[in-house]
C-alpha atoms as a PDB file:
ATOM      1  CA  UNK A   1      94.599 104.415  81.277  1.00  0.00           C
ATOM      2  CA  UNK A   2      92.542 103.730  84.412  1.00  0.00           C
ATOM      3  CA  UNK A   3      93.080 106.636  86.098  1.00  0.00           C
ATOM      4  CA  UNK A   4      92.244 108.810  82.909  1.00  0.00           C
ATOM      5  CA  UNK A   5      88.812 106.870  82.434  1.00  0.00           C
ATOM      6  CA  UNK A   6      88.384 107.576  86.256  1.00  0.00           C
ATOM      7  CA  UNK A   7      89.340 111.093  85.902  1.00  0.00           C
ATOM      8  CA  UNK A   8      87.002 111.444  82.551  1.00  0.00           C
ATOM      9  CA  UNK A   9      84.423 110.130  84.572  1.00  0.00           C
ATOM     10  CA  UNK A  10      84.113 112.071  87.513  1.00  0.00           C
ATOM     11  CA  UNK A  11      84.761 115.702  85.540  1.00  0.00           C
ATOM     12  CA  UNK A  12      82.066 114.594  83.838  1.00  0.00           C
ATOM     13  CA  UNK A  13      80.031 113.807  86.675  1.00  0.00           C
ATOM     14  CA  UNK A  14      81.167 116.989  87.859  1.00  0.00           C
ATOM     15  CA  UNK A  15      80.422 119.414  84.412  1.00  0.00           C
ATOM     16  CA  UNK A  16      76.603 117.855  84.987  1.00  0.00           C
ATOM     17  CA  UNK A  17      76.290 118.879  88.420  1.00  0.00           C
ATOM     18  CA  UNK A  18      77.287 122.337  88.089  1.00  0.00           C
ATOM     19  CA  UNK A  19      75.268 122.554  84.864  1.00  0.00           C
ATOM     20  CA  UNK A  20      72.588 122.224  87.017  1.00  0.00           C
ATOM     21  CA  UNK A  21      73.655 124.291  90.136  1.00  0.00           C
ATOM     22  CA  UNK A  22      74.986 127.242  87.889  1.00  0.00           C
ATOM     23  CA  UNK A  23      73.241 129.205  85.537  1.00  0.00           C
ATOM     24  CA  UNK A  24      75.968 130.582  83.581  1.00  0.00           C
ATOM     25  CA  UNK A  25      77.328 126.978  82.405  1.00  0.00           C
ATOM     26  CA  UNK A  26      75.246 125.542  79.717  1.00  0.00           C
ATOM     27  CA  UNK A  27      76.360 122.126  78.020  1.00  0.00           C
ATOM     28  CA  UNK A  28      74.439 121.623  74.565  1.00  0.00           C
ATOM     29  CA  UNK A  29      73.695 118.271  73.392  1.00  0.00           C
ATOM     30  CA  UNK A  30      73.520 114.793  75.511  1.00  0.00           C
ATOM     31  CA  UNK A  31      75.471 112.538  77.511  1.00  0.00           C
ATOM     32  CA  UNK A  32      77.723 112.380  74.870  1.00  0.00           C
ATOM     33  CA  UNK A  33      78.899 116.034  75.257  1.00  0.00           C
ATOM     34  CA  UNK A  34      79.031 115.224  79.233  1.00  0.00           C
ATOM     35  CA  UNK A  35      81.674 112.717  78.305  1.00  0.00           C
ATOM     36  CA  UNK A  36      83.537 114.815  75.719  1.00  0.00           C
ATOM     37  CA  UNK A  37      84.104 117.748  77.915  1.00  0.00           C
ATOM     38  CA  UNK A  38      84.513 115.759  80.365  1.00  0.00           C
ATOM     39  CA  UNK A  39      87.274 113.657  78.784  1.00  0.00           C
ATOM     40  CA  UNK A  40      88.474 117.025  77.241  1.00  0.00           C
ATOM     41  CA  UNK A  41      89.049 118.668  80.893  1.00  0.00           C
ATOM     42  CA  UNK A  42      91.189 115.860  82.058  1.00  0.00           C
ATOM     43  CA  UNK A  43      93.290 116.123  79.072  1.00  0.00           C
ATOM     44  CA  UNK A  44      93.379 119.680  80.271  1.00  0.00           C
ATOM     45  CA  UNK A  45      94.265 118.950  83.563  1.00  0.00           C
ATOM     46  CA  UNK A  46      96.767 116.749  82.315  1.00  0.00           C
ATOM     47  CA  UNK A  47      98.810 118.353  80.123  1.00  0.00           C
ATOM     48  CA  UNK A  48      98.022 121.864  80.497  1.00  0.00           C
ATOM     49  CA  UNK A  49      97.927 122.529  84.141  1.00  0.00           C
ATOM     50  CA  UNK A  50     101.558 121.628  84.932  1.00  0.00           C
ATOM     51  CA  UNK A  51     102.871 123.987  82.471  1.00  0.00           C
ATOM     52  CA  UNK A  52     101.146 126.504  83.546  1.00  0.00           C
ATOM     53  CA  UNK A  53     101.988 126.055  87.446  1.00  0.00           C
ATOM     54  CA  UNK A  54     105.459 125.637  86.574  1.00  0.00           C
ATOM     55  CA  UNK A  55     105.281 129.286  84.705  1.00  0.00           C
ATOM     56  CA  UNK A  56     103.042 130.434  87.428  1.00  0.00           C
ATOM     57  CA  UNK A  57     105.208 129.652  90.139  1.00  0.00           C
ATOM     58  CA  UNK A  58     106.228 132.663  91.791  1.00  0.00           C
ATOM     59  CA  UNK A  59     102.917 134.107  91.685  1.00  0.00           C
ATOM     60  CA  UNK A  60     101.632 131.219  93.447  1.00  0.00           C
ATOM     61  CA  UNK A  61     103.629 131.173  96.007  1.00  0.00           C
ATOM     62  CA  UNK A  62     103.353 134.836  96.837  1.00  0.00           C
ATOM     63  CA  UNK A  63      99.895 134.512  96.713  1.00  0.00           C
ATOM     64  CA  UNK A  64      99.906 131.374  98.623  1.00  0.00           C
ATOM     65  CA  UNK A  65      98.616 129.055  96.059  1.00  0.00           C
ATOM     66  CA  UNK A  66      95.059 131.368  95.364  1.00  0.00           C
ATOM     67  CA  UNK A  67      96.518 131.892  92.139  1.00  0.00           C
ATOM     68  CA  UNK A  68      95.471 127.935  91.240  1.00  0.00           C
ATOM     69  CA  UNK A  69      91.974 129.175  91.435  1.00  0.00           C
ATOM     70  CA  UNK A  70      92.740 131.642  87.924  1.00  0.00           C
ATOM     71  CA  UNK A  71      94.968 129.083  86.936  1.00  0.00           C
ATOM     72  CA  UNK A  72      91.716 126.439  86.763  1.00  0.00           C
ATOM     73  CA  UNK A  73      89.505 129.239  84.823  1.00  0.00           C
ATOM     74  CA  UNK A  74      92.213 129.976  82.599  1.00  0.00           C
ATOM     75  CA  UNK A  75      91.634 125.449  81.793  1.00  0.00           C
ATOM     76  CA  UNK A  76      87.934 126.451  81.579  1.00  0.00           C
ATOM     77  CA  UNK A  77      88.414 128.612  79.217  1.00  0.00           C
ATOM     78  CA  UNK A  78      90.414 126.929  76.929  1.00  0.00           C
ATOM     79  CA  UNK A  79      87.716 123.649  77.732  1.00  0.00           C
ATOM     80  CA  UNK A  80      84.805 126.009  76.095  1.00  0.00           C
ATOM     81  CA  UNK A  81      87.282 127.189  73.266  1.00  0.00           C
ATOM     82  CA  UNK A  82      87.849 123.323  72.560  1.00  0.00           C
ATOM     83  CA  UNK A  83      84.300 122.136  73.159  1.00  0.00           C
ATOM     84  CA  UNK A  84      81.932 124.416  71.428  1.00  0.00           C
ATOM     85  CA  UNK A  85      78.863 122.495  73.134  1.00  0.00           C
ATOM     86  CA  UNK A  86      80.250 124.116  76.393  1.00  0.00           C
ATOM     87  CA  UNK A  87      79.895 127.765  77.079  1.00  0.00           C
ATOM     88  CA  UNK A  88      80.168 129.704  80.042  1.00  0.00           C
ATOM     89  CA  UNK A  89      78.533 133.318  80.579  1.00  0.00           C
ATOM     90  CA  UNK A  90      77.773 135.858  83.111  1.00  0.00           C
ATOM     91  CA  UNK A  91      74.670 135.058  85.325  1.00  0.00           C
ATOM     92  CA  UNK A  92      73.123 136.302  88.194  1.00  0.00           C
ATOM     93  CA  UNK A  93      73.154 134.712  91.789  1.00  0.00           C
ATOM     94  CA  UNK A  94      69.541 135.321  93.028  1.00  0.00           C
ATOM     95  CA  UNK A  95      70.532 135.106  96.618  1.00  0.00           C
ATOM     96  CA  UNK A  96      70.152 132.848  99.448  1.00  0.00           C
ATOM     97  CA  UNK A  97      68.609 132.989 103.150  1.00  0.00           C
ATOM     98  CA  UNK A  98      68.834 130.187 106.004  1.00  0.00           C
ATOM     99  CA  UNK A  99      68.099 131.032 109.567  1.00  0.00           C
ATOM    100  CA  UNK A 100      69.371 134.683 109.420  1.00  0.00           C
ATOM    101  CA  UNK A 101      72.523 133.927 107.479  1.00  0.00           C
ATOM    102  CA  UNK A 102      71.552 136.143 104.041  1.00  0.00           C
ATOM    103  CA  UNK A 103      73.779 136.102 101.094  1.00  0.00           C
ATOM    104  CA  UNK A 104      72.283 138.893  98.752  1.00  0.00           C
ATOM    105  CA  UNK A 105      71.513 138.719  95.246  1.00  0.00           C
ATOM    106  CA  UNK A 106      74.397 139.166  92.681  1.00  0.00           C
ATOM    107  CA  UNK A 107      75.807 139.673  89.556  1.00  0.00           C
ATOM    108  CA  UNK A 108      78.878 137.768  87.934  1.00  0.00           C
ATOM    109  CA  UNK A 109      80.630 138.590  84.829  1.00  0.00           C
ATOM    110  CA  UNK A 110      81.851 136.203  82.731  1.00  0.00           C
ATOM    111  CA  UNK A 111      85.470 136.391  84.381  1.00  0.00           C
ATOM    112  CA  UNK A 112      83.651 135.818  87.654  1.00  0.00           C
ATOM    113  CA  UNK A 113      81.665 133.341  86.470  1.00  0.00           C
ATOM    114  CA  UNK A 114      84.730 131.365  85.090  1.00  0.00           C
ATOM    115  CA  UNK A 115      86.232 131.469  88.545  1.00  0.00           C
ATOM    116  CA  UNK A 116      82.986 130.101  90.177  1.00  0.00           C
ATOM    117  CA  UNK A 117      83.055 127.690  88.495  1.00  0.00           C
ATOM    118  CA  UNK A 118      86.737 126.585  88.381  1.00  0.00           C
ATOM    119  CA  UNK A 119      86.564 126.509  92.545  1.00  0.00           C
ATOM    120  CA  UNK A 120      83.209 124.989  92.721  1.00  0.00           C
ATOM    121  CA  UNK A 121      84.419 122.220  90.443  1.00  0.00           C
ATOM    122  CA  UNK A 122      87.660 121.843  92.021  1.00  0.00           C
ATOM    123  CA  UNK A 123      85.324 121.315  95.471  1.00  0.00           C
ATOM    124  CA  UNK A 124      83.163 119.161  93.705  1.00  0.00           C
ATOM    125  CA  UNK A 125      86.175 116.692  92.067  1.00  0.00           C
ATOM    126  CA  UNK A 126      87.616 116.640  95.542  1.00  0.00           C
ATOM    127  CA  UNK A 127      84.507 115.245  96.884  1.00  0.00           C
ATOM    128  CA  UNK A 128      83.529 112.961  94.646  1.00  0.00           C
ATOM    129  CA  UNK A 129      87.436 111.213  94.615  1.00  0.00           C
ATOM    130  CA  UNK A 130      86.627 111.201  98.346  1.00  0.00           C
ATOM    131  CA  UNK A 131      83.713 109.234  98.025  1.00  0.00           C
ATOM    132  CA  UNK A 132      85.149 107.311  95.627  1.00  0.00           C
ATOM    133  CA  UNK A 133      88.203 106.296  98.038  1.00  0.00           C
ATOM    134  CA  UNK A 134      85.680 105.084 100.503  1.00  0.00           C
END
């Protein structure tokens, strides 16, 4: 019970900071909906996400374990189909420049833009149970 209340608590954490970082995620409503989707992605992660790495498992491993990454859009996915306050589109990337390093302006689909945000939140729950840990 702990650890889902943890877990609730930082995807939630999580779902606001890349609602704010990524155009193509918008959450409707409050806090409340934070918490929801939040509470609904680690039900996701919970139950879902072993089945489907245990029927993804050959793919997986030839593909060294980048398949995960579709694996956690295919969970976003079923998150927005669950939570209708959560919806993910396509968006453009308006591109970014530091110091001569130039990443150009583009455009993701909404299959893209489900993967973005699967890795970026799988970056983003990593660091946050790392701070947490500390």
């Amino acid at each position: 019970m702990k650890s889902l209340l943890r877990n609730t608590l930082i995807n939630s954490l999580s779902l606001f900071i890349l609602a704010q970082v990524v155009p193509g995620l918008s959450i409707h409503g409050g806090l409340l909906n934070f918490i929801i989707g939040g509470f609904a992605l680690s039900l996701l992660f919970l139950i879902v996400k072993p089945i489907l790495n245990l029927i993804s498992l050959p793919l997986n491993l030839v593909t060294m374990g980048l398949f995960s990454f579709l694996i956690n859009a295919i969970i976003f996915y079923l998150l927005t189909v669950f939570v209708t306050s959560i919806s993910i589109t396509s968006f453009t990337f308006p591109g970014f420049s530091f110091s001569g390093f130039i990443i150009p302006k583009m455009f993701f689909n909404t299959f893209f833009a489900f993967i973005i945000i699967a890795f970026l939140q799988s970056f983003i729950v990593t660091f946050l149970s790392w701070l947490i840990k500390k």
